[in-house]
Protein backbone atom coordinates (compact mmCIF):
# COMPACT_ATOMS: atom_id res chain seq x y z
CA UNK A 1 -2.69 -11.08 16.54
CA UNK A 2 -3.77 -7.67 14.98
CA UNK A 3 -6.89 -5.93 13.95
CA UNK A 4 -9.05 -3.08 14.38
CA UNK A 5 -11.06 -2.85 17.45
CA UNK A 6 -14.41 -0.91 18.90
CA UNK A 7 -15.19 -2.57 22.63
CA UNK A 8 -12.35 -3.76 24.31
CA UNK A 9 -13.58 -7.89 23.74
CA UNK A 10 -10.85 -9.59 22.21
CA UNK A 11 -10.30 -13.46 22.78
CA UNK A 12 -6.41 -13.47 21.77
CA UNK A 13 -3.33 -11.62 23.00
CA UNK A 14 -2.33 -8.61 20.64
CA UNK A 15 -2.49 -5.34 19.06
CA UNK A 16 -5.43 -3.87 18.22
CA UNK A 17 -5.38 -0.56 16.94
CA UNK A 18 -7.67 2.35 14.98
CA UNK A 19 -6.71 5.15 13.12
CA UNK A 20 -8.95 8.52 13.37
CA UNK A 21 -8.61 11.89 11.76
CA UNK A 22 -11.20 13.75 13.43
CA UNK A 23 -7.99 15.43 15.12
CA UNK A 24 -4.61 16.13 14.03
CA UNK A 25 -2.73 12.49 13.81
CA UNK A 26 -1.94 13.69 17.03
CA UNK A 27 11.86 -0.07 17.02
CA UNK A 28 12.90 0.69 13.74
CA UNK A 29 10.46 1.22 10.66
CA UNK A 30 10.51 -1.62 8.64
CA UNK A 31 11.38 -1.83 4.94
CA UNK A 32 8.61 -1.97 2.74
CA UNK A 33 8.95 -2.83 -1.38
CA UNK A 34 7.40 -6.79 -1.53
CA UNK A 35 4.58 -6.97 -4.98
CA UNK A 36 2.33 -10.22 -5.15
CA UNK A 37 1.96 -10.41 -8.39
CA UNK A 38 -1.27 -12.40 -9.22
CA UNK A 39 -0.36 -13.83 -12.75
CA UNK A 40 -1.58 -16.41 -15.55
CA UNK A 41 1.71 -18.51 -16.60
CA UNK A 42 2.19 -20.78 -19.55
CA UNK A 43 4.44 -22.92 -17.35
CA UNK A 44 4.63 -23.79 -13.88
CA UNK A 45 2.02 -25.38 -12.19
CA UNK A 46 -1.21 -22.90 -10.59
CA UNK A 47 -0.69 -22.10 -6.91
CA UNK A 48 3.29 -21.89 -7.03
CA UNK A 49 4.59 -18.21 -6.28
CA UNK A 50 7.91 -17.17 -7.50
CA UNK A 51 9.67 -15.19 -5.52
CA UNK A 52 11.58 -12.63 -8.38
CA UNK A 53 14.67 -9.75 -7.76
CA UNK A 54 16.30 -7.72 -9.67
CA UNK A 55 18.98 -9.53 -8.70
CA UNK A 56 18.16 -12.79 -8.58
CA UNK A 57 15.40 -14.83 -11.02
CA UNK A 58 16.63 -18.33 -9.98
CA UNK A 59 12.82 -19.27 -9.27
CA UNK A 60 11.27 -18.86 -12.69
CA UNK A 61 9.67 -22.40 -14.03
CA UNK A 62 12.13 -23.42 -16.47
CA UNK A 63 10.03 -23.05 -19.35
CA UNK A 64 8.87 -19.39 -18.76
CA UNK A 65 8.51 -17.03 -21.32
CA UNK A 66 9.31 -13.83 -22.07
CA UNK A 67 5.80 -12.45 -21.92
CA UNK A 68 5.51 -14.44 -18.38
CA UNK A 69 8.39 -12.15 -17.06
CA UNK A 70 7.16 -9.02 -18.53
CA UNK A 71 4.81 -7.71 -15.95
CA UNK A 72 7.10 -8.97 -13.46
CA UNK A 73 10.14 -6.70 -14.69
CA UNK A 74 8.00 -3.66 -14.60
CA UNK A 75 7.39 -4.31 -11.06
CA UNK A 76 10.65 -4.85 -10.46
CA UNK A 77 11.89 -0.78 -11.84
CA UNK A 78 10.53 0.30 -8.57
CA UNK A 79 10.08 -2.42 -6.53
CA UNK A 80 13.12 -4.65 -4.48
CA UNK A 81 11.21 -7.78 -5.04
CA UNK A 82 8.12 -9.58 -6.55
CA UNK A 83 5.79 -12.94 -5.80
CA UNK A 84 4.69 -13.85 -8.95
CA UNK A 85 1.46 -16.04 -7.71
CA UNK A 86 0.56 -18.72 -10.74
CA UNK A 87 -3.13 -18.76 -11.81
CA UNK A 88 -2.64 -20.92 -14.71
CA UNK A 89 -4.13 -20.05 -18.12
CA UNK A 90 -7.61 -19.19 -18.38
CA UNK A 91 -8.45 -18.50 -14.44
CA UNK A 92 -11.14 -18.20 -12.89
CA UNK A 93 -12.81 -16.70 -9.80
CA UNK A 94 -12.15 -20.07 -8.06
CA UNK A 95 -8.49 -20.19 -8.63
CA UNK A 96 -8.69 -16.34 -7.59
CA UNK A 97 -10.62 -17.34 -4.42
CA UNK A 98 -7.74 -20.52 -3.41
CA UNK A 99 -5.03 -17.58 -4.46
CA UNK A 100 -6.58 -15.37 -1.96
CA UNK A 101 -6.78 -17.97 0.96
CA UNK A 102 -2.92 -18.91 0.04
CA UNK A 103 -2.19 -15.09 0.72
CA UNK A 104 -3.40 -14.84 3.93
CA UNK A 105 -0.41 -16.27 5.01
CA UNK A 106 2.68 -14.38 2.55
CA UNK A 107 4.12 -10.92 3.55
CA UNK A 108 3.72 -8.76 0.60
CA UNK A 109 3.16 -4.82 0.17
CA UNK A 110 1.23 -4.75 -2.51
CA UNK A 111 -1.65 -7.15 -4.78
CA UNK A 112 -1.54 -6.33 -8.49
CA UNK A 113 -4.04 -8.32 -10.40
CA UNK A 114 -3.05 -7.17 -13.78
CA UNK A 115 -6.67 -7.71 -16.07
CA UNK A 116 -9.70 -5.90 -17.10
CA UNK A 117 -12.59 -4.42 -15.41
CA UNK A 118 -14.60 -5.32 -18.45
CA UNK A 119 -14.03 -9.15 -18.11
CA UNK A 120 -12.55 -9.46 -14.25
CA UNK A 121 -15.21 -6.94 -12.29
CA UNK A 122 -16.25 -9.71 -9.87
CA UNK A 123 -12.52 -10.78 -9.24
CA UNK A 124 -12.00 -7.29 -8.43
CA UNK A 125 -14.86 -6.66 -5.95
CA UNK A 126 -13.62 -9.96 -4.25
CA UNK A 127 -10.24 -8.39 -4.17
CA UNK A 128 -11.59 -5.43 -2.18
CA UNK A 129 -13.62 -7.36 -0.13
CA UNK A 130 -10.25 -9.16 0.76
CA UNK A 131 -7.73 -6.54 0.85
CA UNK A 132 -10.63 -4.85 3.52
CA UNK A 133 -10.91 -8.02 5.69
CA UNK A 134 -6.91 -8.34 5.76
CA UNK A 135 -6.74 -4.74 7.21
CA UNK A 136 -9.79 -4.75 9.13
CA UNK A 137 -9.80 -8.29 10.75
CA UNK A 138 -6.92 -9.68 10.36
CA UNK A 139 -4.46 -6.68 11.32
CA UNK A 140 -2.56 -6.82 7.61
CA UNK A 141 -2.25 -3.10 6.43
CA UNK A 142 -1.42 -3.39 2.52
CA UNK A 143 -3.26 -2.40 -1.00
CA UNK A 144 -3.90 -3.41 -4.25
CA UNK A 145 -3.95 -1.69 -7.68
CA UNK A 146 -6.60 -2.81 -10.08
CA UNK A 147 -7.69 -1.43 -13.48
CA UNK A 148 -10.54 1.01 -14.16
CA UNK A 149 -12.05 -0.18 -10.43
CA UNK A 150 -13.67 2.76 -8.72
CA UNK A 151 -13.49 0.99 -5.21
CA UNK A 152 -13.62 4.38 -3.45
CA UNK A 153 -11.33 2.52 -0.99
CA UNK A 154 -8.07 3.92 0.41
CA UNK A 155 -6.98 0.16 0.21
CA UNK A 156 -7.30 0.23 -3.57
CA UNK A 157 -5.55 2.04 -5.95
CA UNK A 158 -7.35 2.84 -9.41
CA UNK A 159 -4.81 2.66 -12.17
CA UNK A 160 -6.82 4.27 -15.50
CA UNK A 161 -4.13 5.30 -17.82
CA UNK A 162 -1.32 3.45 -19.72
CA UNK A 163 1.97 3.55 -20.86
CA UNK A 164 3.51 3.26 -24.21
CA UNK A 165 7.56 1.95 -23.87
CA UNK A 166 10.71 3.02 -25.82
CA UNK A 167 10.43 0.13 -27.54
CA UNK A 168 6.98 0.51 -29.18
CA UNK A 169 5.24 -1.76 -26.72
CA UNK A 170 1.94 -0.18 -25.73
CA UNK A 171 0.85 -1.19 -22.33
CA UNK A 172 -3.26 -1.99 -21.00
CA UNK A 173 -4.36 -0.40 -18.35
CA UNK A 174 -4.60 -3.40 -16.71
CA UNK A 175 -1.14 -4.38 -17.56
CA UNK A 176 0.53 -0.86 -16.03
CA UNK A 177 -0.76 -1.98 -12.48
CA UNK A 178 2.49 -3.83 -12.47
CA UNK A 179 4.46 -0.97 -12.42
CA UNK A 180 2.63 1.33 -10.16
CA UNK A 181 2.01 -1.73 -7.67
CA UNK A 182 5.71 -1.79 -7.75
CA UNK A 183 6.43 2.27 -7.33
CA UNK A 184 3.74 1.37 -4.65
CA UNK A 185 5.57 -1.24 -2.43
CA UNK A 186 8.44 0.57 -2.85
CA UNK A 187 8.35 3.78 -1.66
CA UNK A 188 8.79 4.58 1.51
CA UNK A 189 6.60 5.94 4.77
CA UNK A 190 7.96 9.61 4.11
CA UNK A 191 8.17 9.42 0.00
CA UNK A 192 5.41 10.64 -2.06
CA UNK A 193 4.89 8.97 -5.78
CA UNK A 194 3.43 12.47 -6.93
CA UNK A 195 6.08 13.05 -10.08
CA UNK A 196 7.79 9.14 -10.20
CA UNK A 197 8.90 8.55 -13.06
CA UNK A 198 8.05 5.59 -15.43
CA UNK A 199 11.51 4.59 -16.48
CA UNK A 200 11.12 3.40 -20.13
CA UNK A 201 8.00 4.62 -20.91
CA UNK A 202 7.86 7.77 -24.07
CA UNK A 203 4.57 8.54 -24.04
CA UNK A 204 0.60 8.09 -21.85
CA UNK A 205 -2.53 6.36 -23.57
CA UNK A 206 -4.37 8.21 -24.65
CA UNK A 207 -3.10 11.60 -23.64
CA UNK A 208 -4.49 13.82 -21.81
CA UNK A 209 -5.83 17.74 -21.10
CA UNK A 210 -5.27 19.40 -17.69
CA UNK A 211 -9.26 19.67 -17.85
CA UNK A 212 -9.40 15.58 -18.25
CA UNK A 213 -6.40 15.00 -15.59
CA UNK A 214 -8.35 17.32 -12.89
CA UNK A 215 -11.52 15.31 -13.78
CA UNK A 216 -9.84 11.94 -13.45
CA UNK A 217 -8.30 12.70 -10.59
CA UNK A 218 -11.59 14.02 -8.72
CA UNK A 219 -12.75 10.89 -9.08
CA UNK A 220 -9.57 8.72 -7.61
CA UNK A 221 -7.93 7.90 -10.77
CA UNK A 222 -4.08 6.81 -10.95
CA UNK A 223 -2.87 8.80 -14.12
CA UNK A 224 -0.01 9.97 -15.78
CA UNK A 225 1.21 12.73 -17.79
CA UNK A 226 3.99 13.00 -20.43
CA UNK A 227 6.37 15.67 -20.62
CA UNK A 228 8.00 18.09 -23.98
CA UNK A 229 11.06 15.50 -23.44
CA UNK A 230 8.67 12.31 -23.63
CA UNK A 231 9.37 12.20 -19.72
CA UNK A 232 6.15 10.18 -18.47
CA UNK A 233 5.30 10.84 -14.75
CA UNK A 234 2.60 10.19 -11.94
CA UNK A 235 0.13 12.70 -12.12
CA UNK A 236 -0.62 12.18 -8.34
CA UNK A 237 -0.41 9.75 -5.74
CA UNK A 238 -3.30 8.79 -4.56
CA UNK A 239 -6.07 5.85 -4.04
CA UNK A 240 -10.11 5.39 -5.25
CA UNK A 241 -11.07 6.74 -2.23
CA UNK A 242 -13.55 9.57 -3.01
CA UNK A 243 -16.21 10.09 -0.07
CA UNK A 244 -14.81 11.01 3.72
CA UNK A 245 -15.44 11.25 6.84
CA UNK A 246 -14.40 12.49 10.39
CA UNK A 247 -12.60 9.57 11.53
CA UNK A 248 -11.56 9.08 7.76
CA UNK A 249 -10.66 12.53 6.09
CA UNK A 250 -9.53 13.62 3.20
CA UNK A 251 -5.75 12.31 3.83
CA UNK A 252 -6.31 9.05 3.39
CA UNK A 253 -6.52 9.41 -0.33
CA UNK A 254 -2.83 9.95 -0.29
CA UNK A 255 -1.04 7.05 -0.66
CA UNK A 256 2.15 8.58 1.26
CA UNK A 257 -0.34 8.71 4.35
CA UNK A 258 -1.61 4.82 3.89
CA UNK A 259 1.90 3.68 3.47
CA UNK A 260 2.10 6.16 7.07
CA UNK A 261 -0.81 4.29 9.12
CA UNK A 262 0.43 0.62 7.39
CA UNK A 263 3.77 1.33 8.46
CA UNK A 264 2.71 2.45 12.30
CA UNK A 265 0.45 -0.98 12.69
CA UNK A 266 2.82 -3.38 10.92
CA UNK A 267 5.99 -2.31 12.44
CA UNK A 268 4.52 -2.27 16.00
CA UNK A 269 2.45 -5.89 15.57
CA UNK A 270 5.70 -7.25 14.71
CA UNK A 271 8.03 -5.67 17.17
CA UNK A 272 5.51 -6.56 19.83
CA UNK A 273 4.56 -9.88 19.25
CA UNK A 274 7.90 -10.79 18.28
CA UNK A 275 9.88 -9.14 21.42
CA UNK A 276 7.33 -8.04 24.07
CA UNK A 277 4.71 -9.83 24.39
CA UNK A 278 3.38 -11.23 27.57
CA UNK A 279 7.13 -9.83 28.57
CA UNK A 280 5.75 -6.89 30.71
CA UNK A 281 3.76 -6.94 33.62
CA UNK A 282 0.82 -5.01 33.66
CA UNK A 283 1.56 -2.02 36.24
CA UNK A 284 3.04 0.97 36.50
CA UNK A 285 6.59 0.02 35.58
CA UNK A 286 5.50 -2.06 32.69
CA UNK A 287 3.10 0.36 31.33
CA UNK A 288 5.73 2.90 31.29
CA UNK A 289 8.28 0.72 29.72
CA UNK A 290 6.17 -0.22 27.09
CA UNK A 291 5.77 3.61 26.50
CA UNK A 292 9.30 3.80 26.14
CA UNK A 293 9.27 1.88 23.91
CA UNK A 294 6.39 3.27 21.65
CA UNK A 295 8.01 6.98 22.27
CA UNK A 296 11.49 5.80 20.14
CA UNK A 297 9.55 4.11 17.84
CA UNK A 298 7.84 7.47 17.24
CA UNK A 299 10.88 9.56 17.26
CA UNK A 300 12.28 7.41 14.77
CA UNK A 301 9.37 8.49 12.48
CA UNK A 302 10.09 12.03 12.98
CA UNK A 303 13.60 11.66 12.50
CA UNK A 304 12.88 10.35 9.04
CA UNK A 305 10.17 13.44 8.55
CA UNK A 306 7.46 10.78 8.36
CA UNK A 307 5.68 12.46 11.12
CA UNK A 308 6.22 16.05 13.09
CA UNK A 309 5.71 18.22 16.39
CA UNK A 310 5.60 14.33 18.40
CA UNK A 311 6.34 14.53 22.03
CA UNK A 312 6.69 11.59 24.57
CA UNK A 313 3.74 13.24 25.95
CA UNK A 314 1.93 12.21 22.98
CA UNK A 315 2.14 8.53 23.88
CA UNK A 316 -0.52 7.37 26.85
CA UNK A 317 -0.51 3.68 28.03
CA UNK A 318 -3.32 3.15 31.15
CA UNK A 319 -4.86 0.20 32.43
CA UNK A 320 -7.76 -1.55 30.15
CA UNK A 321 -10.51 -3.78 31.31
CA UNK A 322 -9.20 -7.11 31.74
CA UNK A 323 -6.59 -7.63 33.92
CA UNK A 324 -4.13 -8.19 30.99
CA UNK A 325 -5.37 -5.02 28.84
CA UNK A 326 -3.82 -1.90 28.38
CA UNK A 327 -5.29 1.61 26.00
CA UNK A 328 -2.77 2.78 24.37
CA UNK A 329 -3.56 6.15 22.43
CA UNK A 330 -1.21 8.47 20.15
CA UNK A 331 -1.36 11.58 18.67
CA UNK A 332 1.06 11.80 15.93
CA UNK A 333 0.93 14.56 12.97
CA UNK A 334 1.42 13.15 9.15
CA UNK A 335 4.09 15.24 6.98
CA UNK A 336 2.54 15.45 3.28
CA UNK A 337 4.48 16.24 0.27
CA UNK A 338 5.18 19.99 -1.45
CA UNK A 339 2.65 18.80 -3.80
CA UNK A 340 0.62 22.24 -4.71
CA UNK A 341 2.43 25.58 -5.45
CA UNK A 342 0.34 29.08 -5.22
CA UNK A 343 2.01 31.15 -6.60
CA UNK A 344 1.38 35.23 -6.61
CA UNK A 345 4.30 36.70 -8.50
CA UNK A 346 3.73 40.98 -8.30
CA UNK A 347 5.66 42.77 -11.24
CA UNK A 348 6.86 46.45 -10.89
């Protein structure tokens, strides 16, 4: 089990850890790149989930049409794979609610629930009321990209600009959350979507000035910008949240950083409960091999430039409460993105 703790009172065996930046962020990383795709389908029957690939769409219903697939597809130019959940035609915020209990279950990156603020606004507050349970209570670090959904939640990204294709297609916002849940999921704990490129896409609706694109993003908008050679990029890569805190600052509107603190709890509930634990006894020789442990794990991070200046001293394990407890505490150090150039250039 997983999940955020405050008093050391847990019933069940597991990992419980927080993540504070009122100081510096003083195994192998797993792979990250899985979209649940929360779709209406005019085939299939509601509550199947298609499991799509680039490679590989073997699971589509039979009768599944090309506007079925669409969404899907533009996941899939970033991301290595997608669940398309079915909601049927004409859903509503029970079949969202039995979607949402089906989830709890499926390993997924990213939730993209591709429709409107203006019709879906209470489907979308009881996304972020889920998405914030699944990280809080549950242990399950991931996000979700909505449409024009000012969450102000680091756990929800705030997609408010579209896309218009080479082929004349003009994209919703609501519909271009399948492409940036997909850049999402699939970059990687040391990559930065700042600049990705929407492969296909011309041109941004509606365009924008830098004036409007420094407003938008103030306010934890997901935007984009188009280029003199109709290049369309990510303005920046960040999430809705807007208001911090000491224990939550200002990094954790960076998405590069969330996908940094998801990695660091996923990878090390899994290795744990999968390979250690109730494996180690609970003195001094098990406490430091489970540091060991936790140090390479860490190193690993750095050598990938995820995270910098770590140390095995960096990496405490002492005795907790109960007689099968142990604190664990870590002071690691993000690595952002070159994101911001200034510039003084002195002519002679």
């Amino acid at each position: 089990m997983a999940g955020t703790w405050t008093t050391q009172n847990k019933a069940l065996p597991g990992i419980y850890m927080n993540f504070q930046t009122n100081a510096p962020l003083s195994i192998t990383p797993g792979d990250r790149g899985t979209v649940v795709l929360l779709q209406e389908m005019t085939s299939g029957k509601v509550g199947e989930i298609y499991e799509i690939t680039a490679l590989d769409a073997s699971q589509w219903p039979k009768e599944a049409t090309e506007e079925d697939k669409f969404l899907a597809r533009e996941a899939l130019k970033k991301a290595k794979a997608v669940k398309v959940y079915n909601l049927g035609t004409g859903h509503t915020a029970e079949t969202l609610s039995i979607a949402l209990k089906t989830l709890k279950t499926v390993d997924f990156d990213v939730l993209c629930y591709p429709y409107p603020a203006e019709t879906y606004a209470a489907n979308q507050e009881a996304i972020k009321i889920w998405v914030t349970s699944m990280v809080d209570d549950e242990g399950r670090y991931m996000q979700a990209v909505l449409a024009d959904f000012a969450a102000n939640s680091e756990n929800i990204i705030n997609c408010a600009h579209a896309v218009k294709l080479s082929d004349g297609t003009e994209l919703t916002n609501a519909q271009t959350t399948a492409w940036v849940a997909g850049v999402t999921a699939g970059a990687k704990v040391n990559q930065s979507n700042t600049g990705a490129q929407y492969d296909g896409a011309i041109d941004v609706i509606p365009r924008m000035t830098k004036t409007q694109m420094e407003e938008s993003v103030s306010v934890g908008k997901w935007i984009f910008k188009v280029d003199s050679e109709q290049n369309v990029t990510a303005v920046y890569d960040i999430n809705s949240l807007t208001t911090y805190t000491q224990a939550k600052s200002k990094s954790y509107r960076k998405n590069r950083f969330i996908r940094l603190v998801s990695g660091i709890n996923n990878d090390i509930t899994t290795i744990f409960e999968s390979q250690y634990e109730g494996k180690f006894n609970n003195n001094a020789e098990g406490r430091s091999a489970f540091k060991t442990i936790l140090v390479g794990y860490f190193l690993e991070l750095q050598n990938k430039q995820a995270i910098q200046n770590f140390s095995a001293n960096d990496v405490t394990v002492e005795v907790g409460e109960d007689s099968d407890a142990v604190v664990v505490t870590v002071a690691v150090q993000s690595v952002d993105s070159i994101e911001k150039v200034y510039m003084t250039v002195n002519l002679s």
